[in-house]
C-alpha atoms as a PDB file:
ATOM      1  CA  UNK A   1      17.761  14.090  14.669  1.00  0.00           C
ATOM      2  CA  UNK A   2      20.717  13.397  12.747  1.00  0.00           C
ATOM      3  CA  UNK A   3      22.124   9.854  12.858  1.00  0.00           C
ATOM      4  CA  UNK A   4      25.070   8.141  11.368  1.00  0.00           C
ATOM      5  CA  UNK A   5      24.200   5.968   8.395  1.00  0.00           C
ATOM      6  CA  UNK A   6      24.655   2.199   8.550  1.00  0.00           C
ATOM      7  CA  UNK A   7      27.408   0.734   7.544  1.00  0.00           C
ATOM      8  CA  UNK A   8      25.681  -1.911   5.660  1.00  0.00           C
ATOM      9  CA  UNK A   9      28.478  -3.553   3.292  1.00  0.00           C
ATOM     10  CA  UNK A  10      30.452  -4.357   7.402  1.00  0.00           C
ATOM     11  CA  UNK A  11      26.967  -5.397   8.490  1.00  0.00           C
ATOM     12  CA  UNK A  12      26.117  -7.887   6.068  1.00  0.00           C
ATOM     13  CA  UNK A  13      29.426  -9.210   5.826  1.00  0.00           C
ATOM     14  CA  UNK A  14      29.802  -9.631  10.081  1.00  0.00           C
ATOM     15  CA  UNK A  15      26.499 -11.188   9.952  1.00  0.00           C
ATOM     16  CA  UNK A  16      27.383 -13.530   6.516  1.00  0.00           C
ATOM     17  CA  UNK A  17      24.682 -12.234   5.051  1.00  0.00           C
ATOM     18  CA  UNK A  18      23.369 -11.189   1.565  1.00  0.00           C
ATOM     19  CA  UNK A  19      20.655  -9.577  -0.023  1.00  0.00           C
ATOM     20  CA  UNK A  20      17.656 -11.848  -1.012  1.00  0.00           C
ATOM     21  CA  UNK A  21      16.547 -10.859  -5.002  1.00  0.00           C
ATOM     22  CA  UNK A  22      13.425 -13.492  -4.210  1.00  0.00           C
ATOM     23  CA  UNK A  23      12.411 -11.385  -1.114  1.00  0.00           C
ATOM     24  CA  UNK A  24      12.925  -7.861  -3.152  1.00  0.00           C
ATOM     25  CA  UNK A  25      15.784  -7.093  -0.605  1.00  0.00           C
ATOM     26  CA  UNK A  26      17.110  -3.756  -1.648  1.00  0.00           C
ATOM     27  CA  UNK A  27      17.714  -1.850   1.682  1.00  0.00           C
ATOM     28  CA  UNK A  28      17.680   2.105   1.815  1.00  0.00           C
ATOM     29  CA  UNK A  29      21.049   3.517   2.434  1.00  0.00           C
ATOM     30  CA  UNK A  30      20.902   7.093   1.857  1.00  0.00           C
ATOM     31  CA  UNK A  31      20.318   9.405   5.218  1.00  0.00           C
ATOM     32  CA  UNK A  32      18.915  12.034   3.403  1.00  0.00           C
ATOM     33  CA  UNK A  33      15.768   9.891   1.709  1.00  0.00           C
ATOM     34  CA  UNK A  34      15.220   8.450   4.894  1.00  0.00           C
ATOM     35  CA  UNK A  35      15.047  11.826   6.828  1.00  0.00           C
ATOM     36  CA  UNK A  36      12.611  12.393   3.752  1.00  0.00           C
ATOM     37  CA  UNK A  37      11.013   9.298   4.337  1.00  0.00           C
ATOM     38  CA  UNK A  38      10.149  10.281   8.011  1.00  0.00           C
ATOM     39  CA  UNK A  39       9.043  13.647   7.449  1.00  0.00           C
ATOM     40  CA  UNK A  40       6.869  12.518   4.719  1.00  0.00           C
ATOM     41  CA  UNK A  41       4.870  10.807   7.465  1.00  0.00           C
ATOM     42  CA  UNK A  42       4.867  13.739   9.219  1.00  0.00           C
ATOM     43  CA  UNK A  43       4.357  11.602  12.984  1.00  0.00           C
ATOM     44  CA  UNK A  44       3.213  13.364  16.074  1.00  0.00           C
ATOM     45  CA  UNK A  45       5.229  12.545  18.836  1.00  0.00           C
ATOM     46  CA  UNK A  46       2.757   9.943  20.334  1.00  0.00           C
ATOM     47  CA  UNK A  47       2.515   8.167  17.200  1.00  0.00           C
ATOM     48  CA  UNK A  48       2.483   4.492  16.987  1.00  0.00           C
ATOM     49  CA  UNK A  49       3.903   3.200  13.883  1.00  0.00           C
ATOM     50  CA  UNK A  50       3.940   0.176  11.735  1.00  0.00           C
ATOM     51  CA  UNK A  51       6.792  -0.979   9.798  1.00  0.00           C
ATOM     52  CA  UNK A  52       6.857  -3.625   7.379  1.00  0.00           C
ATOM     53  CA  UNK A  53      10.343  -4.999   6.080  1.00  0.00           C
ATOM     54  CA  UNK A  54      12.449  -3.018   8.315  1.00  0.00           C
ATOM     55  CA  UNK A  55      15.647  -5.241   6.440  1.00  0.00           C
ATOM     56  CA  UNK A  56      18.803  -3.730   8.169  1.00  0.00           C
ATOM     57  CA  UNK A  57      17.134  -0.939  10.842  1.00  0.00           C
ATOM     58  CA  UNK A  58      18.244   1.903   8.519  1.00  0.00           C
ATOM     59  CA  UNK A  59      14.220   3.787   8.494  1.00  0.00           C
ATOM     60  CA  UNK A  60      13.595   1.872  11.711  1.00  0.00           C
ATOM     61  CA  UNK A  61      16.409   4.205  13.636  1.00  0.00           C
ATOM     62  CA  UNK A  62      14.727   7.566  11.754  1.00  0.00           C
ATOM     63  CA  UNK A  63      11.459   6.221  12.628  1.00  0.00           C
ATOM     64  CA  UNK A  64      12.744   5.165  16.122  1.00  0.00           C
ATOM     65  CA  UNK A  65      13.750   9.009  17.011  1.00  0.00           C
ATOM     66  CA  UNK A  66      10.312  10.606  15.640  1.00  0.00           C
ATOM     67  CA  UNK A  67       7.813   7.851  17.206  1.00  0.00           C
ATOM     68  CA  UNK A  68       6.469   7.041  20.847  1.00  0.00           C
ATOM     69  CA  UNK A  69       6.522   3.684  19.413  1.00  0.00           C
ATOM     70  CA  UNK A  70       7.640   1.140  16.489  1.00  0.00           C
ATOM     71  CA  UNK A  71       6.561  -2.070  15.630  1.00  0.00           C
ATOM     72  CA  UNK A  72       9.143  -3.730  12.579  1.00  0.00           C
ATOM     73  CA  UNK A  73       7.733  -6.980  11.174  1.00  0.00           C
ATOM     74  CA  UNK A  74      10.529  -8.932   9.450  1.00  0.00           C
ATOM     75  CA  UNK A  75       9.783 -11.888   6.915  1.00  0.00           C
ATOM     76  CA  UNK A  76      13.318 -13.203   6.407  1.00  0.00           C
ATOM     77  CA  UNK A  77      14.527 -14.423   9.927  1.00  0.00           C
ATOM     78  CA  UNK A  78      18.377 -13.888   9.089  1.00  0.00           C
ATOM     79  CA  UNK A  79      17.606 -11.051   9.738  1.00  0.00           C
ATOM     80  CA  UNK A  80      16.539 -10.566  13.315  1.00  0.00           C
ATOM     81  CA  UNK A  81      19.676 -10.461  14.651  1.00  0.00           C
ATOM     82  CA  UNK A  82      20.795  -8.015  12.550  1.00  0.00           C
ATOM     83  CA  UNK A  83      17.924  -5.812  13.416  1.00  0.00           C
ATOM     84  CA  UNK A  84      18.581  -6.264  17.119  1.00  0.00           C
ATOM     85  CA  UNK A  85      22.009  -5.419  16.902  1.00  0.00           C
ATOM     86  CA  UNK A  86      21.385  -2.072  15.089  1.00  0.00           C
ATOM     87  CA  UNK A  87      18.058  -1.430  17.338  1.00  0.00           C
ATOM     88  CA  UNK A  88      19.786  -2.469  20.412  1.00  0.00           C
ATOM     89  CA  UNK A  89      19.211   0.934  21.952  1.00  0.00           C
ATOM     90  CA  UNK A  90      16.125   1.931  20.628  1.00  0.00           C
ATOM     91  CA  UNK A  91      13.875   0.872  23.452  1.00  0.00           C
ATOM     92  CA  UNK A  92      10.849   2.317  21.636  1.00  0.00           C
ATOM     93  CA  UNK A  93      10.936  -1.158  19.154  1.00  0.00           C
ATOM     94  CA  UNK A  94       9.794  -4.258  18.541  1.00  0.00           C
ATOM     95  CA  UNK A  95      10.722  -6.520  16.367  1.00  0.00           C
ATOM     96  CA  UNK A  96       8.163  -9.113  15.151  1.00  0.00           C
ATOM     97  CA  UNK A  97       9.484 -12.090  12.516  1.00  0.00           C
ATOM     98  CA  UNK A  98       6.757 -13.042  10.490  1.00  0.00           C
ATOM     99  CA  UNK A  99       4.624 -12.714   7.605  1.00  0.00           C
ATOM    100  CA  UNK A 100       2.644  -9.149   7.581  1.00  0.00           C
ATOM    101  CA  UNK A 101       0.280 -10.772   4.881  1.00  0.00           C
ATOM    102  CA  UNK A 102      -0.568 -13.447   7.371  1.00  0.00           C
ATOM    103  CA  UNK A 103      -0.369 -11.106  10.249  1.00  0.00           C
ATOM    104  CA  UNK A 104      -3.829  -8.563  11.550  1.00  0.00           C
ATOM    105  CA  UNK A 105      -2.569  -5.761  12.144  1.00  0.00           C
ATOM    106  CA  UNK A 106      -5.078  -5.242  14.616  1.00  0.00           C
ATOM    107  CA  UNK A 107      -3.240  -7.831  16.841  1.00  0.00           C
ATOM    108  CA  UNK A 108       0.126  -5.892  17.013  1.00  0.00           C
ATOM    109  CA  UNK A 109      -1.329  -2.250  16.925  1.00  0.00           C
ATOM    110  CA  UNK A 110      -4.494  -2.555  19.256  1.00  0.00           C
ATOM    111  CA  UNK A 111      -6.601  -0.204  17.509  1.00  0.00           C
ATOM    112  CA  UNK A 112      -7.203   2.409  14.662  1.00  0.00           C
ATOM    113  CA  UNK A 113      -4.779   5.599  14.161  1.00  0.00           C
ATOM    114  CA  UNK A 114      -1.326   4.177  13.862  1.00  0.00           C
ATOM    115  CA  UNK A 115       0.708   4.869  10.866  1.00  0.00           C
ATOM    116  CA  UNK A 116       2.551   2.873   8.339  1.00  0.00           C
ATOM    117  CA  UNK A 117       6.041   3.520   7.094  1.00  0.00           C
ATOM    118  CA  UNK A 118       8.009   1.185   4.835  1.00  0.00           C
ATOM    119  CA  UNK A 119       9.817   0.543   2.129  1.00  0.00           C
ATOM    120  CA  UNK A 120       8.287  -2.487   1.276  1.00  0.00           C
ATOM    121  CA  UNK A 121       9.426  -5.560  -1.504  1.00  0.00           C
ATOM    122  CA  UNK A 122       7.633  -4.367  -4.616  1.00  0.00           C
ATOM    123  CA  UNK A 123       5.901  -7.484  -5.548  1.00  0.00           C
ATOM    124  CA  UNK A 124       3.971  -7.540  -2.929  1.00  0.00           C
ATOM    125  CA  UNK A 125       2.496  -3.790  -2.789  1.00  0.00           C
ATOM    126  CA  UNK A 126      -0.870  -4.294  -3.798  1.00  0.00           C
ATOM    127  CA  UNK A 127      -1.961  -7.390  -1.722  1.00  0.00           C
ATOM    128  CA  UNK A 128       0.141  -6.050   1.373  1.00  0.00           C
ATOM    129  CA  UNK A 129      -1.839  -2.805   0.276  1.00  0.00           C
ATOM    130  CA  UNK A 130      -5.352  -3.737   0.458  1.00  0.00           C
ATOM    131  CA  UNK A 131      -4.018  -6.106   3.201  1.00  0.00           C
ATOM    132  CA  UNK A 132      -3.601  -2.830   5.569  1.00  0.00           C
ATOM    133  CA  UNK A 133      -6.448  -1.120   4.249  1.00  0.00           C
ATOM    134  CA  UNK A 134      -8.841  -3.417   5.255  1.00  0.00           C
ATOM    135  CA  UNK A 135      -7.862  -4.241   9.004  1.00  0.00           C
ATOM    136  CA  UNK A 136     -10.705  -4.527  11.651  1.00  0.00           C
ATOM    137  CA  UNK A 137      -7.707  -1.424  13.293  1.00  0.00           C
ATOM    138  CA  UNK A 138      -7.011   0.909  10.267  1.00  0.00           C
ATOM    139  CA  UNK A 139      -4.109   3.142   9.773  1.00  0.00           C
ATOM    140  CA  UNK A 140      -4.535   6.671   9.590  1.00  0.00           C
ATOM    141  CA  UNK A 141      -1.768   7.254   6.782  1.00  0.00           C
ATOM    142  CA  UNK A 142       0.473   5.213   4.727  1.00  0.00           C
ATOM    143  CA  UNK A 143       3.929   6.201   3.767  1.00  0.00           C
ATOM    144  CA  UNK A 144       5.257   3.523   1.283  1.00  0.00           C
ATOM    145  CA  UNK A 145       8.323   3.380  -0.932  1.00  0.00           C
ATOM    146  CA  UNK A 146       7.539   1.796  -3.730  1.00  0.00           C
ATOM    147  CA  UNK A 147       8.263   0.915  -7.743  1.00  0.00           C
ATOM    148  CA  UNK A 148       7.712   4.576  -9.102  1.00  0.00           C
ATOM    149  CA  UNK A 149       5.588   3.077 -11.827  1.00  0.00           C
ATOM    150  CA  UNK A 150       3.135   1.623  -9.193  1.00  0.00           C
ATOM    151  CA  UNK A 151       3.173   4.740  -7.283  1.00  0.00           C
ATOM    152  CA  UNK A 152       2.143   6.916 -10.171  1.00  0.00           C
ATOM    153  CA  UNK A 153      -0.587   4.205 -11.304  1.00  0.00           C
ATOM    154  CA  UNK A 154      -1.984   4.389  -7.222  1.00  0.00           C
ATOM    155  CA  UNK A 155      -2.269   8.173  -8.044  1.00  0.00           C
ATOM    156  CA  UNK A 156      -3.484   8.109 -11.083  1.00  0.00           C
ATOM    157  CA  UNK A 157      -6.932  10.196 -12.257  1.00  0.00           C
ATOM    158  CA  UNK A 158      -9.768   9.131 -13.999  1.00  0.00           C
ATOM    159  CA  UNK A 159      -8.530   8.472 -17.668  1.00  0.00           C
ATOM    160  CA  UNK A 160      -6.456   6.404 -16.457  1.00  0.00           C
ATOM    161  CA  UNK A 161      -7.391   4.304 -13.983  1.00  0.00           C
ATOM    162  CA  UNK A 162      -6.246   0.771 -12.893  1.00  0.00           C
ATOM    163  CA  UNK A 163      -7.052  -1.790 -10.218  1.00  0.00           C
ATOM    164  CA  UNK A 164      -4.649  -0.870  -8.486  1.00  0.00           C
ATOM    165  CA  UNK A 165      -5.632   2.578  -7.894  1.00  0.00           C
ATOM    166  CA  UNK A 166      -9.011   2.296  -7.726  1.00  0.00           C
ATOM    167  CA  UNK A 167      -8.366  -0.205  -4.806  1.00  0.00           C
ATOM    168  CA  UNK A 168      -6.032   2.111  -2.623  1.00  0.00           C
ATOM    169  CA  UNK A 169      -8.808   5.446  -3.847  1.00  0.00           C
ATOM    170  CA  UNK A 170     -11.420   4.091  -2.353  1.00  0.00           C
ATOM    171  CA  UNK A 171      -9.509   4.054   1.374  1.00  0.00           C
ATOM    172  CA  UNK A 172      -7.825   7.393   0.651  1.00  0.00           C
ATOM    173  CA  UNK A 173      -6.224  10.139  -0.773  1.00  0.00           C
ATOM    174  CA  UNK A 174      -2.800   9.235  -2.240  1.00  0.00           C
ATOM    175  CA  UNK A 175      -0.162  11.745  -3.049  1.00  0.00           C
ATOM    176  CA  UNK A 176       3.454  11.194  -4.018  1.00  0.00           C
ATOM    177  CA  UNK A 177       5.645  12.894  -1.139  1.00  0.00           C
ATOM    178  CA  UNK A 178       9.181  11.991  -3.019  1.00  0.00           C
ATOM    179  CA  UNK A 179      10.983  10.224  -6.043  1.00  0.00           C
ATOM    180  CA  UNK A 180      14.043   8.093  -4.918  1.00  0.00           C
ATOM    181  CA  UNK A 181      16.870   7.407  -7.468  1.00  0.00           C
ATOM    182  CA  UNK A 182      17.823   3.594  -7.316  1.00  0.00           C
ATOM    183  CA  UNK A 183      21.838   4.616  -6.217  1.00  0.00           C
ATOM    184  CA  UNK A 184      19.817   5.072  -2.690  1.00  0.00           C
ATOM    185  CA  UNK A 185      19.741   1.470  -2.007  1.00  0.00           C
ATOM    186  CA  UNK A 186      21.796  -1.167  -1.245  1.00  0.00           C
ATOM    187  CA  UNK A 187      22.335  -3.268  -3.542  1.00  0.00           C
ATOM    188  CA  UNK A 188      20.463  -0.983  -6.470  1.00  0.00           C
ATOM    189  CA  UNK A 189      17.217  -1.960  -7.994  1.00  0.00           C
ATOM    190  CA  UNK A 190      16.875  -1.533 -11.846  1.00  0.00           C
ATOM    191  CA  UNK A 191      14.253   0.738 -11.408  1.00  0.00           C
ATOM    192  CA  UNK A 192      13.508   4.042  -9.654  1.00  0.00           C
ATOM    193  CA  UNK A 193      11.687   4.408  -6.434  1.00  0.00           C
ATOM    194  CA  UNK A 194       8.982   6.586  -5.186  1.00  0.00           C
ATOM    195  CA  UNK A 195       7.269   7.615  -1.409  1.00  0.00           C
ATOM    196  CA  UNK A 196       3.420   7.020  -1.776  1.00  0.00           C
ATOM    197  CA  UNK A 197       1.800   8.833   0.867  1.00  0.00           C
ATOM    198  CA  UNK A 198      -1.769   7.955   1.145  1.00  0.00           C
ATOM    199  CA  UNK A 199      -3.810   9.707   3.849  1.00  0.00           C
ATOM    200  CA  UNK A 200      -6.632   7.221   5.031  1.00  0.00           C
ATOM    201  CA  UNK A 201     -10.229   8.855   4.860  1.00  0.00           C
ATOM    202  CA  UNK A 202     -12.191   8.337   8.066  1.00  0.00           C
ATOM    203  CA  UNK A 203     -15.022   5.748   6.147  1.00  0.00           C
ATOM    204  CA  UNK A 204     -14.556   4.265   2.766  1.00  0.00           C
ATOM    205  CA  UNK A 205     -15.714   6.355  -0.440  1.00  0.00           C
ATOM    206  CA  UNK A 206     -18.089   3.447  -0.932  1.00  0.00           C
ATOM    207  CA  UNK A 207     -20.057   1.629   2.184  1.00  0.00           C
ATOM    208  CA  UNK A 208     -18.404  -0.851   3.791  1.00  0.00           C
ATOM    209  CA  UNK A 209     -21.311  -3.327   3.488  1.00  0.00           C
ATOM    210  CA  UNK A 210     -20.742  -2.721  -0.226  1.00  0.00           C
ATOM    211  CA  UNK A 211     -17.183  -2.846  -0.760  1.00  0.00           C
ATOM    212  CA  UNK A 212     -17.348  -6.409  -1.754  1.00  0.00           C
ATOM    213  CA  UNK A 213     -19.855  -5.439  -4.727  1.00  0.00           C
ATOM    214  CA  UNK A 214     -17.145  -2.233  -5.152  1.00  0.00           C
ATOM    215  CA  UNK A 215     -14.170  -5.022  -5.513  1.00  0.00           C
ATOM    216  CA  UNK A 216     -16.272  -7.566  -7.725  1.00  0.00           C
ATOM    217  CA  UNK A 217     -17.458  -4.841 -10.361  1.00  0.00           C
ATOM    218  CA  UNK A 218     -14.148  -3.466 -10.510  1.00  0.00           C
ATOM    219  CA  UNK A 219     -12.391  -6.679 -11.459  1.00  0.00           C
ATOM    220  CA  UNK A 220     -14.998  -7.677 -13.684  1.00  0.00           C
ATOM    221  CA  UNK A 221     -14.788  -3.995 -15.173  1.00  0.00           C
ATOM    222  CA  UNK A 222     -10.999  -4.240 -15.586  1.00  0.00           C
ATOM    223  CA  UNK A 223     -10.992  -8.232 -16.501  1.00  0.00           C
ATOM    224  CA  UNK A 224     -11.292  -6.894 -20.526  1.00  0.00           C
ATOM    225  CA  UNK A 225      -9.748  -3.658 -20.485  1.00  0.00           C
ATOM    226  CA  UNK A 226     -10.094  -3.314 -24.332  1.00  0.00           C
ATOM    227  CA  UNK A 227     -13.831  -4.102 -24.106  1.00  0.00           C
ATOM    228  CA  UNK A 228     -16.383  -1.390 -23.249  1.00  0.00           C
ATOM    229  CA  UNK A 229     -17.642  -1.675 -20.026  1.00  0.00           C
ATOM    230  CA  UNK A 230     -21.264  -3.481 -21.562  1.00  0.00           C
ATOM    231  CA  UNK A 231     -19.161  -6.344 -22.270  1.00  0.00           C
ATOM    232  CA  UNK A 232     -16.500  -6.515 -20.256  1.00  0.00           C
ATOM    233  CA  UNK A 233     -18.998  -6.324 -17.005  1.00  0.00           C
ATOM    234  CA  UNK A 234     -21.327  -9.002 -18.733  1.00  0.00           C
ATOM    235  CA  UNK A 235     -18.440 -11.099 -19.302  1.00  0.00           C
ATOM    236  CA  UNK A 236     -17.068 -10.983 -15.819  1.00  0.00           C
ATOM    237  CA  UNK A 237     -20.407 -10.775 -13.946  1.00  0.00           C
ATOM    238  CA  UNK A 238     -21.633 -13.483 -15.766  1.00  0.00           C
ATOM    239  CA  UNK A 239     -24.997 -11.344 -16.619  1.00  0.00           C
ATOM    240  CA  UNK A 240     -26.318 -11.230 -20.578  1.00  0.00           C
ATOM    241  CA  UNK A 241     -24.926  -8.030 -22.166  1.00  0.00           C
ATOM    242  CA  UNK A 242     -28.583  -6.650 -21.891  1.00  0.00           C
ATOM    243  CA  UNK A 243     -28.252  -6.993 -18.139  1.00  0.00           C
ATOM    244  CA  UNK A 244     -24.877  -5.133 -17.710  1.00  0.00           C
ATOM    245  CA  UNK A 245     -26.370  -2.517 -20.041  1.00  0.00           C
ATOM    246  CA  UNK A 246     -29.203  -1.767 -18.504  1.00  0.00           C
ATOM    247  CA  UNK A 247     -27.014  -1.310 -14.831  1.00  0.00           C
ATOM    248  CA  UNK A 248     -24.751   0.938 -16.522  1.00  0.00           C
ATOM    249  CA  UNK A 249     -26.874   3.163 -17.845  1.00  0.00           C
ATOM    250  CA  UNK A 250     -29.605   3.345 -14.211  1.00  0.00           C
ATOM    251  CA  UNK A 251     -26.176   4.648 -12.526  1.00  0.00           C
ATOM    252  CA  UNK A 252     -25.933   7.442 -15.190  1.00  0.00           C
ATOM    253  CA  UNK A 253     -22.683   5.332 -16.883  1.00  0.00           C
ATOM    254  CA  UNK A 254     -22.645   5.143 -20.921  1.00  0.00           C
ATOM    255  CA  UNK A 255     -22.223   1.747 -21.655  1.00  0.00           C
ATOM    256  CA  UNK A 256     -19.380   2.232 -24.028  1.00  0.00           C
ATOM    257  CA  UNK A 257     -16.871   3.478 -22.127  1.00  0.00           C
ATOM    258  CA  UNK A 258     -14.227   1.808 -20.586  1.00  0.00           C
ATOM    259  CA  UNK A 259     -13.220   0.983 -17.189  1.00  0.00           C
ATOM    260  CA  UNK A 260     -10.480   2.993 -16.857  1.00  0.00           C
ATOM    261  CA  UNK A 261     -12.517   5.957 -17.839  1.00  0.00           C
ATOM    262  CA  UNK A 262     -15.041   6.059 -14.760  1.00  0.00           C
ATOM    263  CA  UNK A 263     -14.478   8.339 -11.724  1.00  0.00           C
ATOM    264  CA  UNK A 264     -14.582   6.505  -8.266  1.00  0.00           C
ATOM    265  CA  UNK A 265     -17.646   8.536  -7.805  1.00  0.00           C
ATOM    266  CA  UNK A 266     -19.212   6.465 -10.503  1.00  0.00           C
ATOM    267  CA  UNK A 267     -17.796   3.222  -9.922  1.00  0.00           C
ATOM    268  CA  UNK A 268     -19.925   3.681  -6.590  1.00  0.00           C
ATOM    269  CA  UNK A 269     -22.857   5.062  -8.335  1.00  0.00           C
ATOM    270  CA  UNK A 270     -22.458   1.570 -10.514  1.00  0.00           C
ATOM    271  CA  UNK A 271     -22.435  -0.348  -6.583  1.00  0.00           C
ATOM    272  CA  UNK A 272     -25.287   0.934  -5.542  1.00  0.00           C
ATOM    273  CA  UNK A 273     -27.423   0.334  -8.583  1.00  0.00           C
ATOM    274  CA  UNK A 274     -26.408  -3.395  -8.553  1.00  0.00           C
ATOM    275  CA  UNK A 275     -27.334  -2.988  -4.828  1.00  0.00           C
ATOM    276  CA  UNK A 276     -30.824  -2.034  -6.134  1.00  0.00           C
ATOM    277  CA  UNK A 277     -30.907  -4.636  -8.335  1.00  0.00           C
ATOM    278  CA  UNK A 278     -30.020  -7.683  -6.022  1.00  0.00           C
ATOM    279  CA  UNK A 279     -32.410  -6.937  -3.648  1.00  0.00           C
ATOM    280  CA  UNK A 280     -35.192  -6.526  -6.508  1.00  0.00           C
ATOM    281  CA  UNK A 281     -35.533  -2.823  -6.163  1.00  0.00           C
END
């Protein structure tokens, strides 16, 4: 469906409002991304969908017209009415005001299978991230605008692993579904934009009784990323350097490579040794 864009510039100014740098307001403009946006996401027509920072309505009104259902959770209240003048229509929405990293999403989307579509403030994609990943109700895909930068490090392949990816990797397959120039928004961030799609898999590449283990060795593996993994693991396990050697190497790991180096595969191999090795096996 084809819909007029928003005027936003008469919106903000009828509402004496402005855009927020401390909130990373920059609200999508352009039709054309957000038709891109939307088919990215590629919703059935029973979907149930989750949007966080819906700003101005402009992806909520796309998302609106491809959706059985939307649920928009706004931080900055100034903004509600705003959003239910623009949504006025669209009986398909809610609008929640509050804080999605202080928010289950369980409690607003009842159970697993919804999706997530935003273009969400860019200091807050990782938390909000893992945030989503781990609900008790779990999306079944994720279709995020974000810094272009952080999209390309959440798709990165072994080599070049971070954190970051290694955190959203572990839930599911990520793909980038777009690149978004910054004259899309309003006002225009100093950086470029990119849609992160990232299909959830149906369990966890690593047990979910072990993901704790999964999130502990990682940040102790990427704590020193100049350090080989013998040291940087011993430093941020708080094990002697013998210790961390000896776990590397009974999950088939050299202990002088570095973090970013290991495959997800092996960072669960490394898991399930240290498993092993708390229980005393």
């Amino acid at each position: 469906m084809n819909l007029p864009p928003l005027d936003i510039n008469r919106l903000m100014r009828e509402h004496g409002l402005y855009a927020k740098k401390g909130l990373g307001q920059n609200f999508l403009s352009d039709p054309g991304v957000l038709q891109r946006i939307v088919r990215a996401a590629e919703l059935p027509a029973d979907a149930a969908v989750l949007e966080v920072g819906p700003g101005l309505g402009s992806l909520t009104r796309h998302l609106a017209a491809a959706a059985r259902q939307v649920v928009a959770v706004e931080l900055d209240r100034n903004l509600i009415p705003v959003l239910e003048d623009v949504l006025g229509g669209c009986g398909n929405v809610s609008i929640v005001q509050g804080d999605m990293l202080e928010i289950d999403p369980a409690a607003l989307m009842g159970g697993d299978g919804y999706y997530v579509v935003a273009n969400i403030p860019y200091y807050i994609t990782s938390v909000l991230i893992r945030h989503l990943l781990e609900s008790s109700a779990r999306p079944r895909r994720l279709v995020l605008t974000v810094q272009r930068e952080v999209a390309e490090r959440i798709c990165a392949l072994p080599g070049d692993l971070s954190l970051l990816a290694l955190s959203v990797q572990v839930y599911g397959n990520p793909s980038i579904a777009a690149r978004i120039p910054a004259g899309a928004f309003y006002p225009p961030p100093k950086v470029d934009s990119a849609v992160v799609r990232v299909d959830v898999l149906p369990e966890p590449r690593v047990p979910a009784a072990r993901l704790e283990d999964f999130f502990k060795l990682t940040r102790a593996g990427f704590s020193q990323k100049r350090k080989t993994l013998r040291n940087s693991l011993a430093g941020g396990m708080g094990m002697p350097a013998a210790a961390a050697e000896d776990l590397l190497r009974r999950a088939g790991i050299d202990p002088q490579r570095r973090a970013e180096t290991l495959s997800i595969e092996e960072w669960a191999a490394l898991v399930e040794q240290y498993g092993q090795k708390e229980i005393g096996i």
